[in-house]
N, C-alpha and C. Protein backbone atom coordinates (compact mmCIF):
# COMPACT_ATOMS: atom_id res chain seq x y z
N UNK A 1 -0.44 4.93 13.23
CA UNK A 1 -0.32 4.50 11.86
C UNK A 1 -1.50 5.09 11.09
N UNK A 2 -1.16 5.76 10.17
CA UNK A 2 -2.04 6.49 9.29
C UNK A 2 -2.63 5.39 8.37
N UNK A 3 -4.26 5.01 8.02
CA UNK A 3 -4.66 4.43 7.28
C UNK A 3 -5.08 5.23 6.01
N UNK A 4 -5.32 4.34 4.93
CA UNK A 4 -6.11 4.58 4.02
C UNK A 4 -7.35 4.97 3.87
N UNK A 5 -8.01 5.23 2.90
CA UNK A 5 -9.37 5.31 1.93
C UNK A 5 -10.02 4.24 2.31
N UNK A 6 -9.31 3.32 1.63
CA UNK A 6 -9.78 1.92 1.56
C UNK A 6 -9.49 1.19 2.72
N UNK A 7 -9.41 1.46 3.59
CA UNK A 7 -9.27 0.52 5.03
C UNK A 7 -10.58 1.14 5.77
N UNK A 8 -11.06 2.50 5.31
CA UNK A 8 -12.17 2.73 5.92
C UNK A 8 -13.22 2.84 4.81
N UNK A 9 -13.82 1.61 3.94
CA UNK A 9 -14.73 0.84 3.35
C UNK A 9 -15.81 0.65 3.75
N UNK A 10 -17.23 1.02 3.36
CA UNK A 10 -18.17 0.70 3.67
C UNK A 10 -19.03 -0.42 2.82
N UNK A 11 -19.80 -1.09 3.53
CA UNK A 11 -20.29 -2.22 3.34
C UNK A 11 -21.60 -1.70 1.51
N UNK A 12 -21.21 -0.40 1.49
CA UNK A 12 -21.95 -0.40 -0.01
C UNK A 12 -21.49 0.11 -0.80
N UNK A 13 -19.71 0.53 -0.37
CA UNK A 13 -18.90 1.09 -1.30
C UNK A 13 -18.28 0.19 -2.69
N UNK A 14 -18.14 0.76 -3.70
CA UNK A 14 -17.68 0.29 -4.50
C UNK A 14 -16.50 1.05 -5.22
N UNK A 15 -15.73 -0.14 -5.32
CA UNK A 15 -13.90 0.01 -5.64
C UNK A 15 -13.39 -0.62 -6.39
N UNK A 16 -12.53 -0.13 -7.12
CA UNK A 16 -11.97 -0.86 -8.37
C UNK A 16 -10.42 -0.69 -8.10
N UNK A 17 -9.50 -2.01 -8.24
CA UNK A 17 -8.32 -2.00 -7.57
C UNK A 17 -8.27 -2.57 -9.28
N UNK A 18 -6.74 -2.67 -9.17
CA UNK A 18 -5.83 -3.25 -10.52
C UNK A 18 -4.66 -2.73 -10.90
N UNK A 19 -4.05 -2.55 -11.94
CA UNK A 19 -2.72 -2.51 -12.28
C UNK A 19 -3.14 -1.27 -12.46
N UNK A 20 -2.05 -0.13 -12.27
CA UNK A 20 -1.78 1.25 -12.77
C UNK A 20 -2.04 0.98 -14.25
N UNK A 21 -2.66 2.24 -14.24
CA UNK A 21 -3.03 2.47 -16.16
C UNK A 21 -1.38 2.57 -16.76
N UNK A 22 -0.73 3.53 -15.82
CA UNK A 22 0.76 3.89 -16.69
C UNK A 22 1.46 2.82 -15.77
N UNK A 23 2.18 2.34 -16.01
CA UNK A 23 3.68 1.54 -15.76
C UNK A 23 4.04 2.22 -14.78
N UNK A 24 4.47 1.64 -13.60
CA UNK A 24 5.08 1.90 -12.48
C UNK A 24 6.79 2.20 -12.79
N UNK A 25 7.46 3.42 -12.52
CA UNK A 25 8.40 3.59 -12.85
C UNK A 25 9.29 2.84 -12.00
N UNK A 26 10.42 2.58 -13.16
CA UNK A 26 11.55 1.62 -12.76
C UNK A 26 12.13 2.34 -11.23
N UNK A 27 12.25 3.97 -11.07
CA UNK A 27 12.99 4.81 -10.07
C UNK A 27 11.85 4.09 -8.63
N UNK A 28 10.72 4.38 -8.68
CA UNK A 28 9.60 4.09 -7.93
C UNK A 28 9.66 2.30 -7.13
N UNK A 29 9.97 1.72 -8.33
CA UNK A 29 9.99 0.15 -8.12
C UNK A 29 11.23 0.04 -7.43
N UNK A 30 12.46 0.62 -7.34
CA UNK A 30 14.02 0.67 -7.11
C UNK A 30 13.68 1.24 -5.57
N UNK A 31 12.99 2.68 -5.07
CA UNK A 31 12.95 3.11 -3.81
C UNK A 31 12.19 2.18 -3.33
N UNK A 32 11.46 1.46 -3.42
CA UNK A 32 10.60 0.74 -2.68
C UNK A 32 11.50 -0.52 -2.28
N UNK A 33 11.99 -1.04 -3.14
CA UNK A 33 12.78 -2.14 -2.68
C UNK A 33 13.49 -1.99 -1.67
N UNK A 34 14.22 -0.57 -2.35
CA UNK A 34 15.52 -0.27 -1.12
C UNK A 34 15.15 -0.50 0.23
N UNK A 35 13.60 0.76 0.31
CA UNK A 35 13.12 0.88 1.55
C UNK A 35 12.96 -0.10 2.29
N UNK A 36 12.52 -1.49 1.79
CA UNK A 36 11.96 -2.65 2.49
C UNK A 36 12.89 -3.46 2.85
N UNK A 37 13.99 -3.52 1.40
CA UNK A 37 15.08 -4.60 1.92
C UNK A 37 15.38 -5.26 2.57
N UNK A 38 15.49 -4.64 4.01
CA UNK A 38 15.88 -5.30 5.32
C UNK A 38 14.86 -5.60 5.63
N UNK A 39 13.58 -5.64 5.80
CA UNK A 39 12.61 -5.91 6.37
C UNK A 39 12.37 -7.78 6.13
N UNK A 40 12.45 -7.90 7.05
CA UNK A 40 12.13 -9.52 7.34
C UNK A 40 10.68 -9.87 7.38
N UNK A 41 9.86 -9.03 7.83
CA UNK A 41 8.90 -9.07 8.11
C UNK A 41 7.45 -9.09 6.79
N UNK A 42 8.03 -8.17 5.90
CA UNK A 42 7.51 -8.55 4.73
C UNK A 42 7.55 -9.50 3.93
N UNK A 43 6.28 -10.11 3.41
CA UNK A 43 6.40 -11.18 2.99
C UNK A 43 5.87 -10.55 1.34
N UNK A 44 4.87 -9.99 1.13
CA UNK A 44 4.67 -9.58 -0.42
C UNK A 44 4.26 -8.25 -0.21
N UNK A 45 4.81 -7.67 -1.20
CA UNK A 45 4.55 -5.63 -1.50
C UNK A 45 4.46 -5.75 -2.81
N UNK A 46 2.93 -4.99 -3.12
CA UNK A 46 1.91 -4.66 -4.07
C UNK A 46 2.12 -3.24 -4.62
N UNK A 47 1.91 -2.50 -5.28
CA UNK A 47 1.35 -1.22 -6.05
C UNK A 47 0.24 -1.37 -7.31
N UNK A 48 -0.85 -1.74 -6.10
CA UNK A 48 -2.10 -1.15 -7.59
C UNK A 48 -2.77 0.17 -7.35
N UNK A 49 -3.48 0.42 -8.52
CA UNK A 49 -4.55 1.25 -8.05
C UNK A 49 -5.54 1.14 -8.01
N UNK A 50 -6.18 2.43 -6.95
CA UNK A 50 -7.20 1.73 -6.76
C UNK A 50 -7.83 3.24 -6.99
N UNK A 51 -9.52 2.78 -7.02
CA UNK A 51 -10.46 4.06 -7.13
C UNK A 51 -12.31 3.75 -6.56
N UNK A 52 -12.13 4.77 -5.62
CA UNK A 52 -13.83 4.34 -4.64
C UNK A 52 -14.70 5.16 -5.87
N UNK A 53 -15.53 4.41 -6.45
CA UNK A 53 -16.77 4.87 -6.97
C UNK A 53 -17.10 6.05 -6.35
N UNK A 54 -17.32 7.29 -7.00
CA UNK A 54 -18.51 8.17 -6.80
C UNK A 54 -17.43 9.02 -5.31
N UNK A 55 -16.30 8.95 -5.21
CA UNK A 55 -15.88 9.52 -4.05
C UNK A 55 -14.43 9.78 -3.84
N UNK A 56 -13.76 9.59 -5.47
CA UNK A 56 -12.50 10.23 -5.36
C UNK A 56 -12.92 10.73 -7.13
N UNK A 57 -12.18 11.83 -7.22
CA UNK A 57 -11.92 12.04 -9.08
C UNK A 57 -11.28 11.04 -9.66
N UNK A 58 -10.22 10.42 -9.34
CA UNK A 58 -9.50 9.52 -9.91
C UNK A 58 -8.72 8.62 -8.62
N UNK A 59 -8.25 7.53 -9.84
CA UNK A 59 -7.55 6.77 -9.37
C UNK A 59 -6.43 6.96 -8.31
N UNK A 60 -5.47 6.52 -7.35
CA UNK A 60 -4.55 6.68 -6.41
C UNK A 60 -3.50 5.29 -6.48
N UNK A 61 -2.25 5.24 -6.52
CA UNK A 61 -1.84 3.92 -5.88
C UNK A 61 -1.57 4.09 -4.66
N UNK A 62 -1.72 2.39 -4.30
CA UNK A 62 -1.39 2.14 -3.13
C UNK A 62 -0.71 0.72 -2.73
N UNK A 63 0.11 1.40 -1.76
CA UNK A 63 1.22 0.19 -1.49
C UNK A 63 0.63 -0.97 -0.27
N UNK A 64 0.80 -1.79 -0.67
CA UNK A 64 0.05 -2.88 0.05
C UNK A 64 1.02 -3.63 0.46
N UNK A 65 0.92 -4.05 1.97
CA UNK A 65 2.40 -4.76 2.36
C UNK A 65 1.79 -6.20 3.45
N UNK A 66 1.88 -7.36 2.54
CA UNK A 66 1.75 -8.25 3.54
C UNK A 66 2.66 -8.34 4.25
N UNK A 67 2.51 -8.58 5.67
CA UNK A 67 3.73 -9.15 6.91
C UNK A 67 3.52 -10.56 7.65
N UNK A 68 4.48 -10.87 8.12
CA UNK A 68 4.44 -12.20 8.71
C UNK A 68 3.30 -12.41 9.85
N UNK A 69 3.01 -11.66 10.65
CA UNK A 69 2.25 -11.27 11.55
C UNK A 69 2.00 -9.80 12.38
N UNK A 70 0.43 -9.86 12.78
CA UNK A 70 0.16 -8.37 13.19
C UNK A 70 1.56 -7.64 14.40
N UNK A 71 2.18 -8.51 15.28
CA UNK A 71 3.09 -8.01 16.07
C UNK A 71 4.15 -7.13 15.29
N UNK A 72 4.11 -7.25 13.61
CA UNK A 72 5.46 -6.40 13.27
C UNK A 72 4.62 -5.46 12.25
N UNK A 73 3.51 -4.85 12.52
CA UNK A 73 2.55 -4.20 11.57
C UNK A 73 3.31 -2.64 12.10
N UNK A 74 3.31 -2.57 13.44
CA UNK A 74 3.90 -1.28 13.42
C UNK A 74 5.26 -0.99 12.89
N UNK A 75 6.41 -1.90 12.94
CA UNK A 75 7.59 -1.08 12.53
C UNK A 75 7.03 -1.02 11.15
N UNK A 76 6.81 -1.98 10.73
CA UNK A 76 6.81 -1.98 9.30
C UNK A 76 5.86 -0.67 8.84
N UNK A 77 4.93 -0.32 9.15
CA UNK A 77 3.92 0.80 9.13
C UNK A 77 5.28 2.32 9.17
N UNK A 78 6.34 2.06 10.01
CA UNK A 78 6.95 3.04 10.17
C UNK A 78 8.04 3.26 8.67
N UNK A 79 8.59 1.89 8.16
CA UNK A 79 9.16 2.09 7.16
C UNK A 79 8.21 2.43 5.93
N UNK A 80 7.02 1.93 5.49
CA UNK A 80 6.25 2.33 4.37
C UNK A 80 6.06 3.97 4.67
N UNK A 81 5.94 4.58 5.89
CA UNK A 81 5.55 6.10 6.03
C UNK A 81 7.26 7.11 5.60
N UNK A 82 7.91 6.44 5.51
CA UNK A 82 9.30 6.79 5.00
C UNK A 82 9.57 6.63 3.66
N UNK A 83 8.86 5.49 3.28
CA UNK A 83 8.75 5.23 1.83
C UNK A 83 8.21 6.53 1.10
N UNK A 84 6.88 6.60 1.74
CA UNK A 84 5.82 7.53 0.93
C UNK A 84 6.39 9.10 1.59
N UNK A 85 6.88 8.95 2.25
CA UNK A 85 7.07 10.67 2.44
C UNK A 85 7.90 11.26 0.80
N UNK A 86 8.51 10.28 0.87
CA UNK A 86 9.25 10.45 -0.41
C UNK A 86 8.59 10.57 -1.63
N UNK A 87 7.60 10.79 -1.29
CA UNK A 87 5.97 11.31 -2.70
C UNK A 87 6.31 10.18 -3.93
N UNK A 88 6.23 8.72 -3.25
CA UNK A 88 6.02 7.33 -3.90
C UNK A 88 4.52 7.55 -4.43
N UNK A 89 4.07 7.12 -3.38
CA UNK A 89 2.53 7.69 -3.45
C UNK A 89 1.74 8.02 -1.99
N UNK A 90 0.27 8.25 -1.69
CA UNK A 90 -0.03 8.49 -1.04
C UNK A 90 -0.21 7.62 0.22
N UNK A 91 -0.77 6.37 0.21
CA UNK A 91 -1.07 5.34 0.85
C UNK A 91 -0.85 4.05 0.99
N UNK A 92 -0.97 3.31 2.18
CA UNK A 92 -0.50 2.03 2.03
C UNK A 92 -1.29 1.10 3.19
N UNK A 93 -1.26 0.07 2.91
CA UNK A 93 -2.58 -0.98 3.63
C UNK A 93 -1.91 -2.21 4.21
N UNK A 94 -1.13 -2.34 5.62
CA UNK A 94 -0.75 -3.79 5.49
C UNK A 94 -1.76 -4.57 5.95
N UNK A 95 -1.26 -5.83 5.81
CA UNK A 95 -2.15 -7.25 5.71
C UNK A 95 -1.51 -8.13 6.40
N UNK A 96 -1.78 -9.18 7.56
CA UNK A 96 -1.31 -10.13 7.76
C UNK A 96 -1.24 -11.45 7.38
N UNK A 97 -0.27 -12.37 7.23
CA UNK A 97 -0.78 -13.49 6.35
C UNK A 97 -2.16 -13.83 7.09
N UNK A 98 -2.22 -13.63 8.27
CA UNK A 98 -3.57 -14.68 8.59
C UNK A 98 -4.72 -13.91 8.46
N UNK A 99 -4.81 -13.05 8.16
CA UNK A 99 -6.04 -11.99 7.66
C UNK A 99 -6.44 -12.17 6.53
N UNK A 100 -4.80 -12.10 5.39
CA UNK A 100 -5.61 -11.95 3.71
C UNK A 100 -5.20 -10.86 3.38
């Protein structure tokens, strides 16, 4: 499972997450759903952006996928990499509920 930027965070990095400056397109919001649909395992899917101080030019989104628990991090890891091949965007971070 390919991680993020932001999953490899350092303890003096600084990051600014929040809503996309432009509006997330309706086509964008529609593949993502599709993609997940079946997924039981998801419990909430995010698109903000985000940007590391001093270590990217700009901003990136990223898809953030809470799941029910770490045991279904991999399939689900396999459908978000299907998502994004589809040049959604670059990255994505899941979360377990009991993590946060």
């Amino acid at each position: 499972m390919e991680t993020s930027n932001v999953a490899r965070l350092g303890a003096a990095d600084r990051v600014i997450i929040g809503k996309p400056v432009r509006p997330t397109s309706d086509e964008m919001v529609t593949r993502i759903e599709r993609g997940l649909r079946n997924s039981v395992s998801v419990v909430e899917a995010h698109l903000p952006q985000y940007l590391l101080l001093g270590k990217m030019q700009g901003p990136r989104l990223l898809l953030v996928l809470v799941v029910q628990d770490a045991s279904t991090q991999e399939s689900v890891a396999v459908q978000a990499n299907k998502i994004l091949a589809n040049g959604l965007c670059r990255e994505f971070m899941p979360h377990t509920q009991e993590t946060g």
